[in-house]
N, C-alpha and C. Protein backbone atom coordinates (compact mmCIF):
# COMPACT_ATOMS: atom_id res chain seq x y z
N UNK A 1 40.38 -38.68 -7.27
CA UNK A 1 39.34 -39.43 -6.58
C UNK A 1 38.00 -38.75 -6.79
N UNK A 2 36.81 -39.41 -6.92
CA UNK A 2 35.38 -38.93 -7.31
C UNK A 2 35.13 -39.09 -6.00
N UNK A 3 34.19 -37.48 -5.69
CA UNK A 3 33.48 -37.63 -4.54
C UNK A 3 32.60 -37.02 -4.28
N UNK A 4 32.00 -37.35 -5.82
CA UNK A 4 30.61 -37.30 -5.96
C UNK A 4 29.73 -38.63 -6.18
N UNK A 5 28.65 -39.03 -4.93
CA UNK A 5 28.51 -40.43 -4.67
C UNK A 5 27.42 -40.76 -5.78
N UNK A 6 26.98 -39.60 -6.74
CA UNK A 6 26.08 -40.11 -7.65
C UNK A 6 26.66 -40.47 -9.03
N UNK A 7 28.13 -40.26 -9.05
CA UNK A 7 28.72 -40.93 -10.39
C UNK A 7 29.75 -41.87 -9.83
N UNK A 8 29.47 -43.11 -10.66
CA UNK A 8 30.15 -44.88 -9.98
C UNK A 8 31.47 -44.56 -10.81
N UNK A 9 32.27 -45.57 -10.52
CA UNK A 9 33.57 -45.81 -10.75
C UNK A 9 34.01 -45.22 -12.93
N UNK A 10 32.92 -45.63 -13.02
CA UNK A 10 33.00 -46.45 -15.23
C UNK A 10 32.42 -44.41 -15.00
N UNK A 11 32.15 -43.45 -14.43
CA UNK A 11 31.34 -42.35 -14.62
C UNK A 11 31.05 -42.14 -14.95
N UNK A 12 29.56 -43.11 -14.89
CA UNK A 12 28.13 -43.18 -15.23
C UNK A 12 27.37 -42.60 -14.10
N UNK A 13 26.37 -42.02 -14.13
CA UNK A 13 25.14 -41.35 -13.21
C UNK A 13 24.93 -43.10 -12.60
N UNK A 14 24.70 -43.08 -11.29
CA UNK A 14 24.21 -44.00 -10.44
C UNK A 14 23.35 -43.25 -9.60
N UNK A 15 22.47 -44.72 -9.14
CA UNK A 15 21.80 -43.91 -8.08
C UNK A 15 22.45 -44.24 -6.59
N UNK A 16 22.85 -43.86 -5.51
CA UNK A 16 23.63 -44.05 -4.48
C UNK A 16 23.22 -45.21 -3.37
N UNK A 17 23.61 -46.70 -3.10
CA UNK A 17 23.37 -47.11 -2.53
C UNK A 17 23.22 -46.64 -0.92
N UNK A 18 22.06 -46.87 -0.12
CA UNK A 18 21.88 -46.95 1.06
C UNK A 18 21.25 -47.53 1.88
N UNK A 19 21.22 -49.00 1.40
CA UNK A 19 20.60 -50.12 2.00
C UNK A 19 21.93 -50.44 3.20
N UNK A 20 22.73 -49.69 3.53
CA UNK A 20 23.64 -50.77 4.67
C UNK A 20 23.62 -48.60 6.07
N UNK A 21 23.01 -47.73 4.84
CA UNK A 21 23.08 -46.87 6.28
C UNK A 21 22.21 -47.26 6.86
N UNK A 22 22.39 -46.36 8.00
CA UNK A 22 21.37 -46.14 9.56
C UNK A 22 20.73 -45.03 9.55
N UNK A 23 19.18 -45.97 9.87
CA UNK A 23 17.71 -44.55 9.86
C UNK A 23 18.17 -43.69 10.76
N UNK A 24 18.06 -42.22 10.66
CA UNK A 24 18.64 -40.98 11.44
C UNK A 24 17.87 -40.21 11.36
N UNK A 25 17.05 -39.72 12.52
CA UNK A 25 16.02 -38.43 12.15
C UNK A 25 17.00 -37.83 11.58
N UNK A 26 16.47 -37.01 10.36
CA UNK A 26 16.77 -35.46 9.40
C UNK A 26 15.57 -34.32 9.24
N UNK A 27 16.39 -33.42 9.35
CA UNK A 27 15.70 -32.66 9.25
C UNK A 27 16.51 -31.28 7.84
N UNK A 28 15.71 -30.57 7.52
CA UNK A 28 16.60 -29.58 6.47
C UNK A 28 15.29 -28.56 6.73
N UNK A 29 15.88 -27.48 6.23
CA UNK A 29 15.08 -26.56 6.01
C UNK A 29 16.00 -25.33 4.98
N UNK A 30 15.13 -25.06 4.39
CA UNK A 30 15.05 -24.43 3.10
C UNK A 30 14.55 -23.13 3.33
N UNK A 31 15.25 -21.87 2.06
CA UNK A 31 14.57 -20.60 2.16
C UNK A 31 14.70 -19.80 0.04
N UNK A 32 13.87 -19.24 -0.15
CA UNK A 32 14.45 -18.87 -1.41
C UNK A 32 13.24 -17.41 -0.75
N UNK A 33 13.27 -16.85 -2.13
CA UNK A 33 12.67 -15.04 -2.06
C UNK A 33 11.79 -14.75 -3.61
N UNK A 34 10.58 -14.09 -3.21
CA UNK A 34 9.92 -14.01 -4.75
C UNK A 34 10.41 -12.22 -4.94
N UNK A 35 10.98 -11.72 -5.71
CA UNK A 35 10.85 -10.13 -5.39
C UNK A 35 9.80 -9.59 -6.72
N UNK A 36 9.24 -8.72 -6.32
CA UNK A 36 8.06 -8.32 -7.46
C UNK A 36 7.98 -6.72 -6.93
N UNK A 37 6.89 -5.78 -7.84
CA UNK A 37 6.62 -4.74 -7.65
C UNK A 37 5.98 -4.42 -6.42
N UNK A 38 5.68 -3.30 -5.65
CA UNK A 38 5.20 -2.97 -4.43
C UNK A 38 3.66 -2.93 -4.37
N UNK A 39 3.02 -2.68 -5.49
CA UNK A 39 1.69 -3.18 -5.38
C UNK A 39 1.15 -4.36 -5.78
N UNK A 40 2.34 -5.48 -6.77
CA UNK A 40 2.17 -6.46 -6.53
C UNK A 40 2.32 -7.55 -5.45
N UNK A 41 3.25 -6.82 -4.01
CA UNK A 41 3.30 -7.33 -2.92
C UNK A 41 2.00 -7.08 -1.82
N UNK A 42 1.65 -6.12 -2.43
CA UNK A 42 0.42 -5.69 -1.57
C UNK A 42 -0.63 -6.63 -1.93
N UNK A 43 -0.76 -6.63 -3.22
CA UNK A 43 -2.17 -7.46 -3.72
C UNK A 43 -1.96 -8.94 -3.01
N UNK A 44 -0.43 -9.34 -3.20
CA UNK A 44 -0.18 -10.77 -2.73
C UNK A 44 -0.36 -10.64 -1.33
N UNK A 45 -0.09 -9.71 -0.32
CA UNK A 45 -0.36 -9.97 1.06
C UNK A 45 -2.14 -9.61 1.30
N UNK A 46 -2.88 -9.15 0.71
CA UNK A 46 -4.19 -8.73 0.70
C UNK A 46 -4.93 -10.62 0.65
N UNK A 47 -3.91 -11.24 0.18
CA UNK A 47 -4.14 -12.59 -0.32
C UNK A 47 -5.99 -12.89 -0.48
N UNK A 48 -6.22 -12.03 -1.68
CA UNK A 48 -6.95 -12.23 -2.54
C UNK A 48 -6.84 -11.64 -3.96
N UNK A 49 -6.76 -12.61 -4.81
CA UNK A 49 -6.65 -11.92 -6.07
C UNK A 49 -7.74 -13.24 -7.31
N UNK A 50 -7.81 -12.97 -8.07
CA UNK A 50 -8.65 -13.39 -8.96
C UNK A 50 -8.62 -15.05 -9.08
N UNK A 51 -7.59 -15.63 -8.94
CA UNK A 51 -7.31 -16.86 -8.75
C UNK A 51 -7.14 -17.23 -7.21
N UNK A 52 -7.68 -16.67 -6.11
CA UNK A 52 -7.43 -16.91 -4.90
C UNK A 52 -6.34 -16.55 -4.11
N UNK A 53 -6.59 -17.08 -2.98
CA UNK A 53 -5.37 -16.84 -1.69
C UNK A 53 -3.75 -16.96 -2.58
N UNK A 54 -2.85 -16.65 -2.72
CA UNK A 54 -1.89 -16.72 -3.35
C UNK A 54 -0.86 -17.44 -2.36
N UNK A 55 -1.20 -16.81 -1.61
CA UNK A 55 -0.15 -17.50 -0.23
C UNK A 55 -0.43 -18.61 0.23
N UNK A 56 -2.00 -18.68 0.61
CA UNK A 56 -2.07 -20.23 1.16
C UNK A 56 -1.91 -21.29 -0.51
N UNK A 57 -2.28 -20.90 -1.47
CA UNK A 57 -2.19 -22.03 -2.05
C UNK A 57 -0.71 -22.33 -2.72
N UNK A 58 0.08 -21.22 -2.32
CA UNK A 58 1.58 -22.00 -2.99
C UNK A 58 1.99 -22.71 -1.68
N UNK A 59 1.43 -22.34 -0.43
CA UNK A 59 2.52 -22.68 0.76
C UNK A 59 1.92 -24.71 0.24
N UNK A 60 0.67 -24.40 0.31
CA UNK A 60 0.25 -26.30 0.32
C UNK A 60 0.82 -26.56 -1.60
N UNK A 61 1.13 -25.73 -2.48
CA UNK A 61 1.84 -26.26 -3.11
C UNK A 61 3.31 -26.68 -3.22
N UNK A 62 3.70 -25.50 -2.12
CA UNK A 62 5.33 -26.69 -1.93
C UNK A 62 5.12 -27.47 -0.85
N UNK A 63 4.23 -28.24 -0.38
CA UNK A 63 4.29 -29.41 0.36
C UNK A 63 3.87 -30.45 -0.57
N UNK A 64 2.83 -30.12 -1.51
CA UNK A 64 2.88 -31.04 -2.41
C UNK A 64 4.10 -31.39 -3.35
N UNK A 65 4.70 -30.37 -3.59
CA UNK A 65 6.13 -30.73 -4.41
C UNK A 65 7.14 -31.21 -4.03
N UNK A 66 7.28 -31.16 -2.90
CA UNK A 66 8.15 -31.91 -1.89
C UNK A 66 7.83 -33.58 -1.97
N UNK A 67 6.44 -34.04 -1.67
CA UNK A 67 6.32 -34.98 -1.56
C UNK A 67 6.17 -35.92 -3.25
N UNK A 68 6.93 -34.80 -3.84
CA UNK A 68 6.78 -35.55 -5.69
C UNK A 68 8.92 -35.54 -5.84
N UNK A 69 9.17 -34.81 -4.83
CA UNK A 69 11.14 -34.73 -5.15
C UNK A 69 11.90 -35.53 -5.85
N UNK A 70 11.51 -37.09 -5.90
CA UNK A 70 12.40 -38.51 -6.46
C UNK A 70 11.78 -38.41 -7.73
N UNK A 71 10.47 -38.04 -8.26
CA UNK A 71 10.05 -37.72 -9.36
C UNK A 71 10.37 -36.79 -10.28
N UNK A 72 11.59 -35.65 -9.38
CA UNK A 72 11.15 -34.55 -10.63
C UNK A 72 12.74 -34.45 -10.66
N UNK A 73 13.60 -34.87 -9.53
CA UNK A 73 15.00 -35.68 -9.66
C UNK A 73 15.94 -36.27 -9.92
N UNK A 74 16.31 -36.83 -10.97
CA UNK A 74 16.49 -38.43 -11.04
C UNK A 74 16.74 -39.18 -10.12
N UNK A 75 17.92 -39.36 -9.63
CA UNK A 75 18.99 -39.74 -8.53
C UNK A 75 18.23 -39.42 -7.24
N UNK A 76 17.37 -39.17 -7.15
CA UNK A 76 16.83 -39.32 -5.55
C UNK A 76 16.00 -39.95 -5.06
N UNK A 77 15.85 -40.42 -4.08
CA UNK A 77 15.33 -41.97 -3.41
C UNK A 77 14.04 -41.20 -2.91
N UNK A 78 13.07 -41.90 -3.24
CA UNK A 78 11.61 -41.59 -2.86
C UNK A 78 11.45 -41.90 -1.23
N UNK A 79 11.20 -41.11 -0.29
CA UNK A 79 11.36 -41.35 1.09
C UNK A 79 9.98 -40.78 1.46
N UNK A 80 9.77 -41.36 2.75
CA UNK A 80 8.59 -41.47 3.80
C UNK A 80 8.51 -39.83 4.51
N UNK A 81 8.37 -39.03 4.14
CA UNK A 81 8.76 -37.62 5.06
C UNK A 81 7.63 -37.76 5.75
N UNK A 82 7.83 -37.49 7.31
CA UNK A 82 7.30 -36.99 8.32
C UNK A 82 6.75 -36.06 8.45
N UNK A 83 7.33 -35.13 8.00
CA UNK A 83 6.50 -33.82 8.16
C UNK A 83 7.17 -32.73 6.80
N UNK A 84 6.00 -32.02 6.66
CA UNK A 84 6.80 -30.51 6.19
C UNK A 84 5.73 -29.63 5.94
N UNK A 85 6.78 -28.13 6.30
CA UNK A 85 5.84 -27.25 6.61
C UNK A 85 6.67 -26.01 5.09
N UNK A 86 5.36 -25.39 5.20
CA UNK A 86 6.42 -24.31 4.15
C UNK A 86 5.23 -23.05 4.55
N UNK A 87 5.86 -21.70 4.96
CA UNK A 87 5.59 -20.90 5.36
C UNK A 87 6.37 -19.62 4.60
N UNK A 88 4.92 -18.30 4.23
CA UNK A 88 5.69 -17.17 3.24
C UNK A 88 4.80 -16.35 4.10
N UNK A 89 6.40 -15.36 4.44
CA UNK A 89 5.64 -13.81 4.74
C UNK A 89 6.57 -13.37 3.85
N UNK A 90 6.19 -11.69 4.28
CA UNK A 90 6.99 -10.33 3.70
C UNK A 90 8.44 -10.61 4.04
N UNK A 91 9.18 -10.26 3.01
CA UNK A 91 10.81 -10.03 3.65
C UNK A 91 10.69 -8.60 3.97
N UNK A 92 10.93 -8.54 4.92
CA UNK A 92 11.48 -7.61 6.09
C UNK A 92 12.47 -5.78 5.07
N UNK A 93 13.64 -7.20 4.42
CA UNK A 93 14.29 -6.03 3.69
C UNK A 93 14.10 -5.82 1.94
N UNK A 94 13.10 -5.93 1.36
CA UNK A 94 12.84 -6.10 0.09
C UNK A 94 11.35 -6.26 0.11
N UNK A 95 10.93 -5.47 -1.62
CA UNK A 95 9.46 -5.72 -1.67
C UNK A 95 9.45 -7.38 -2.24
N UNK A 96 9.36 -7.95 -1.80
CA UNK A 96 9.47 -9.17 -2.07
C UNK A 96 8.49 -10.42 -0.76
N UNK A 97 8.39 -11.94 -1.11
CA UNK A 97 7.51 -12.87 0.27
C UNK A 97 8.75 -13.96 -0.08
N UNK A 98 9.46 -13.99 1.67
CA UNK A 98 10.14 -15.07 1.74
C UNK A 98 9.59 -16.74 1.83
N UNK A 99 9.71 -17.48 1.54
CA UNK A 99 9.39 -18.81 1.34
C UNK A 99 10.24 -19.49 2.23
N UNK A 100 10.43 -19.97 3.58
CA UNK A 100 10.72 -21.14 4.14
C UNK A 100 10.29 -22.22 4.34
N UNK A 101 11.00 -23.28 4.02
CA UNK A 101 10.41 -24.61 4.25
C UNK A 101 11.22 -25.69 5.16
N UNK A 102 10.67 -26.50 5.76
CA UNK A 102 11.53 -27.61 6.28
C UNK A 102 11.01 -28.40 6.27
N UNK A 103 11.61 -29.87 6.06
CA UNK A 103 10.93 -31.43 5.74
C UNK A 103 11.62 -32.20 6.53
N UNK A 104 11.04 -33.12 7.26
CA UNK A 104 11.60 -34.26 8.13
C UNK A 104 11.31 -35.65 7.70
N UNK A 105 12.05 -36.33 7.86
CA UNK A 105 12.01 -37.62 7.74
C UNK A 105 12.64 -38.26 8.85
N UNK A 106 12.71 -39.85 9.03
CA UNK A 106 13.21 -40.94 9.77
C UNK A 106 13.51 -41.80 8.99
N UNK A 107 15.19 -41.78 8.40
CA UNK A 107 15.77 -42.76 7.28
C UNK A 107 16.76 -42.75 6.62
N UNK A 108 17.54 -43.15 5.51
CA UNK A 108 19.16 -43.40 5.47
C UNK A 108 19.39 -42.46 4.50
N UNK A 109 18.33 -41.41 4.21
CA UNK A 109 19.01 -39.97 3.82
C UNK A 109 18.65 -38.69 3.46
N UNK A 110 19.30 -38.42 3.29
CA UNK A 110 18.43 -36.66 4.10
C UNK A 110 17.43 -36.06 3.16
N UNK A 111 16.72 -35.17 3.54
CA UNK A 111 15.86 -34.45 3.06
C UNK A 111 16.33 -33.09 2.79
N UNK A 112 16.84 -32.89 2.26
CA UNK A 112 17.38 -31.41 1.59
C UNK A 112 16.72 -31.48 0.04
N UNK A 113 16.93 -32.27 0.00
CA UNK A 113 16.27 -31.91 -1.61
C UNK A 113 14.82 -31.74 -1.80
N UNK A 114 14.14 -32.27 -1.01
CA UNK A 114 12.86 -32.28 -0.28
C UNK A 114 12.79 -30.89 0.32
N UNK A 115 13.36 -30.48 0.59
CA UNK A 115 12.96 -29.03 1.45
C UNK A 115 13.17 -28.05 0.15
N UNK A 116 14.40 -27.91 -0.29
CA UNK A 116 14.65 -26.99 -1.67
C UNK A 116 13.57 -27.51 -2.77
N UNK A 117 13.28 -28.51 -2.85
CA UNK A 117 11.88 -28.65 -4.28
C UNK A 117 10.84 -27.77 -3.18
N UNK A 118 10.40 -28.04 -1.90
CA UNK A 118 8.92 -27.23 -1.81
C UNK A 118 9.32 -25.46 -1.74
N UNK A 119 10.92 -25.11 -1.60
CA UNK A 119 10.47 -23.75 -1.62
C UNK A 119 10.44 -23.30 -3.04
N UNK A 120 11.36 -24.56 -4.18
CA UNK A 120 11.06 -23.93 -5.36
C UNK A 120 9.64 -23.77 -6.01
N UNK A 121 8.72 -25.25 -5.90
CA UNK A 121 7.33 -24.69 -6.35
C UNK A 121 6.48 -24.15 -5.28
N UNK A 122 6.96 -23.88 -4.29
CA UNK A 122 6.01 -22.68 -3.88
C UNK A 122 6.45 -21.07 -4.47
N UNK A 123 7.85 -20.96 -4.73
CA UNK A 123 8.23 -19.86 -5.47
C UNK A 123 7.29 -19.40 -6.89
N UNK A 124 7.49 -20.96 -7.27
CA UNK A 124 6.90 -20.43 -8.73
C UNK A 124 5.23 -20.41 -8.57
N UNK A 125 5.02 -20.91 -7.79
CA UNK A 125 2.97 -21.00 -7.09
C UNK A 125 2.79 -19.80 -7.07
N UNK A 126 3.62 -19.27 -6.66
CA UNK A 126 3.17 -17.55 -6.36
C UNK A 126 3.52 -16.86 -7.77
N UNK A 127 4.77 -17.04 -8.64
CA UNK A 127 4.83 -16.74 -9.33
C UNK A 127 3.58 -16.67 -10.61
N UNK A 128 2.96 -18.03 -10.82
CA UNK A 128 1.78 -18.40 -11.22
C UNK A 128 0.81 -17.76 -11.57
N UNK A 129 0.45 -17.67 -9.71
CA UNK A 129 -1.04 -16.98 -8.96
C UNK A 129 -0.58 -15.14 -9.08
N UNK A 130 0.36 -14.53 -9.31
CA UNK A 130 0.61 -13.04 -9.71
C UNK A 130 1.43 -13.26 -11.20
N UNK A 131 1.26 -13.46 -11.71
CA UNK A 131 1.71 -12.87 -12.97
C UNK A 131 0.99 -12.15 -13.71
N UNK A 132 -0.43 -12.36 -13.82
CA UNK A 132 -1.41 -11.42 -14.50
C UNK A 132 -0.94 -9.78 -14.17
N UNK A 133 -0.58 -9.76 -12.51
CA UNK A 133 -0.49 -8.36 -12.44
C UNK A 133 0.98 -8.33 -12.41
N UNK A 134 2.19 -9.19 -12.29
CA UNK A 134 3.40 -8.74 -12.80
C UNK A 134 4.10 -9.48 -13.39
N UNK A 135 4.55 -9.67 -14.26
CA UNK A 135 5.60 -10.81 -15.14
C UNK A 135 7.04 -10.21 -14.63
N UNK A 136 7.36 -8.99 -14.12
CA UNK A 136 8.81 -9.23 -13.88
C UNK A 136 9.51 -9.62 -12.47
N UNK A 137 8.65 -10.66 -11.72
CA UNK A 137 8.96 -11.22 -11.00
C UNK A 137 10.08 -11.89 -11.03
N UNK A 138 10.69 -12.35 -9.79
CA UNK A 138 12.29 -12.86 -9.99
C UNK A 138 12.24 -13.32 -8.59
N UNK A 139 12.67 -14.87 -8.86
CA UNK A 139 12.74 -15.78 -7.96
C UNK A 139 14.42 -15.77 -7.59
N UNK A 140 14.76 -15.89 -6.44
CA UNK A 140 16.39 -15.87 -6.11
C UNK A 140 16.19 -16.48 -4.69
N UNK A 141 17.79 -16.71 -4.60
CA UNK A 141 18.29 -17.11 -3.31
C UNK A 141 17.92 -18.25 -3.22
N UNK A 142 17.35 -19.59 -3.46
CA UNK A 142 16.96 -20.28 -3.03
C UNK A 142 17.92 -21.56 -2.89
N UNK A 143 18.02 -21.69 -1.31
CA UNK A 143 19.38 -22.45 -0.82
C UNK A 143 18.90 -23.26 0.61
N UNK A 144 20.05 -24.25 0.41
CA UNK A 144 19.46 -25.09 1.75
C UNK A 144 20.47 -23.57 2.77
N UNK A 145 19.62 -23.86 4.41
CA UNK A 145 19.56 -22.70 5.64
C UNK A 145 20.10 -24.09 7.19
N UNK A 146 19.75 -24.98 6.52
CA UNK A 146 20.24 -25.53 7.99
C UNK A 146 19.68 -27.33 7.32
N UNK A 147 20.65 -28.71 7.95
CA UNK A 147 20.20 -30.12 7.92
C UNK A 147 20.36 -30.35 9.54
N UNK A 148 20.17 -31.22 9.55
CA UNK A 148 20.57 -32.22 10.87
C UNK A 148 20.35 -33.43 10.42
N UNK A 149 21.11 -34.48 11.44
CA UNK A 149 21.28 -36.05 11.07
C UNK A 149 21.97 -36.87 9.73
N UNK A 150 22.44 -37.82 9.94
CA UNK A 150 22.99 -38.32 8.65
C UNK A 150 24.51 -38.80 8.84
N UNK A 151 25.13 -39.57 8.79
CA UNK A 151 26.88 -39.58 8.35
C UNK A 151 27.61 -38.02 7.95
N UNK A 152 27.01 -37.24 7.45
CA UNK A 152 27.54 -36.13 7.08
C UNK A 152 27.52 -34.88 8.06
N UNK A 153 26.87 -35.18 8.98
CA UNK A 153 26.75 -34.32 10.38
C UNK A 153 25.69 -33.27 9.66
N UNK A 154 26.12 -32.50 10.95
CA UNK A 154 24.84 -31.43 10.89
C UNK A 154 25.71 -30.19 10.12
N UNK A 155 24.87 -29.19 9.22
CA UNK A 155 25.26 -28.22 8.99
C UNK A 155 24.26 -26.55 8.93
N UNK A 156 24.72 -25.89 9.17
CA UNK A 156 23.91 -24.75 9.31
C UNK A 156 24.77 -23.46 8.02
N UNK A 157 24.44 -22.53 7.19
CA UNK A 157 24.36 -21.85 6.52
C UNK A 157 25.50 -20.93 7.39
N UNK A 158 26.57 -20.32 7.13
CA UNK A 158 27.56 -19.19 7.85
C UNK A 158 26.73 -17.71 7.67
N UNK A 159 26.57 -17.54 8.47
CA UNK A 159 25.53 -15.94 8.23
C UNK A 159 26.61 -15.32 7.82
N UNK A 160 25.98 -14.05 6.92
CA UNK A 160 26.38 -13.12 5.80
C UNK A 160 26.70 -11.96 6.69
């Protein structure tokens, strides 16, 4: 049995009908990690460097990438999101700036993919805006952290 709802019966790529679900607030939220050198974390939290704020302009670049998701996708349904926020500090345990994001909508399906596209181009925004001073940057981790709403219930990430 296929139960994967984006390949139809003949298994061909479809796109997934959901004209007969029910609108369900969703919510997702997203996290990935940039890790770089220690004075390239400094320069990035100093958030000024030659091309500007590094932080504010990837955080409003993964809200813009979020709201491009069905575009850069195939198989995903262009939706109305409500909100989304994407927020980078320091990780705590690594020279590295964590990237969280979460996207909401009101509609027949979830926003996870919407949340994972804005932490990926805000990953690489930063990646971008510091590479002059480091190219061996390394983007990781980047995974859905928690959904709500939907037929599929709610799920949250099993801590490590």
């Amino acid at each position: 049995m296929n139960d994967l709802s984006h390949i139809g019966p003949d298994g061909r790529a479809r796109m997934v009908d959901i004209g007969s679900k029910v609108e369900t607030e969703r919510t997702a939220i997203a996290a990935g990690l940039l890790r770089m050198a220690p004075n390239t974390l400094q320069r990035a939290l100093s958030r000024d460097t030659k091309k500007g704020d590094p932080i504010a302009i990837a955080e409003l670049a993964g809200i813009m990438g979020s709201k491009r998701t069905s575009d850069l996708i195939p198989l995903c349904h262009p939706l109305p999101l409500t909100s989304v926020t994407v927020s980078i500090e320091r990780d705590s345990d690594a020279d590295a700036l964590r990237v969280i994001a979460t996207a909401k909508t009101t509609g027949r399906t979830g926003v996870e993919m919407e949340a994972l596209t804005a932490v990926s181009v805000a990953c690489l925004t930063l990646y971008d805006m510091l590479k002059a001073i480091d190219k061996s940057m390394v983007i990781e981790g980047i995974e859905l952290i928690e959904k709500t709403g939907g037929k599929s219930g709610d799920y949250r990430k099993p801590s490590s």
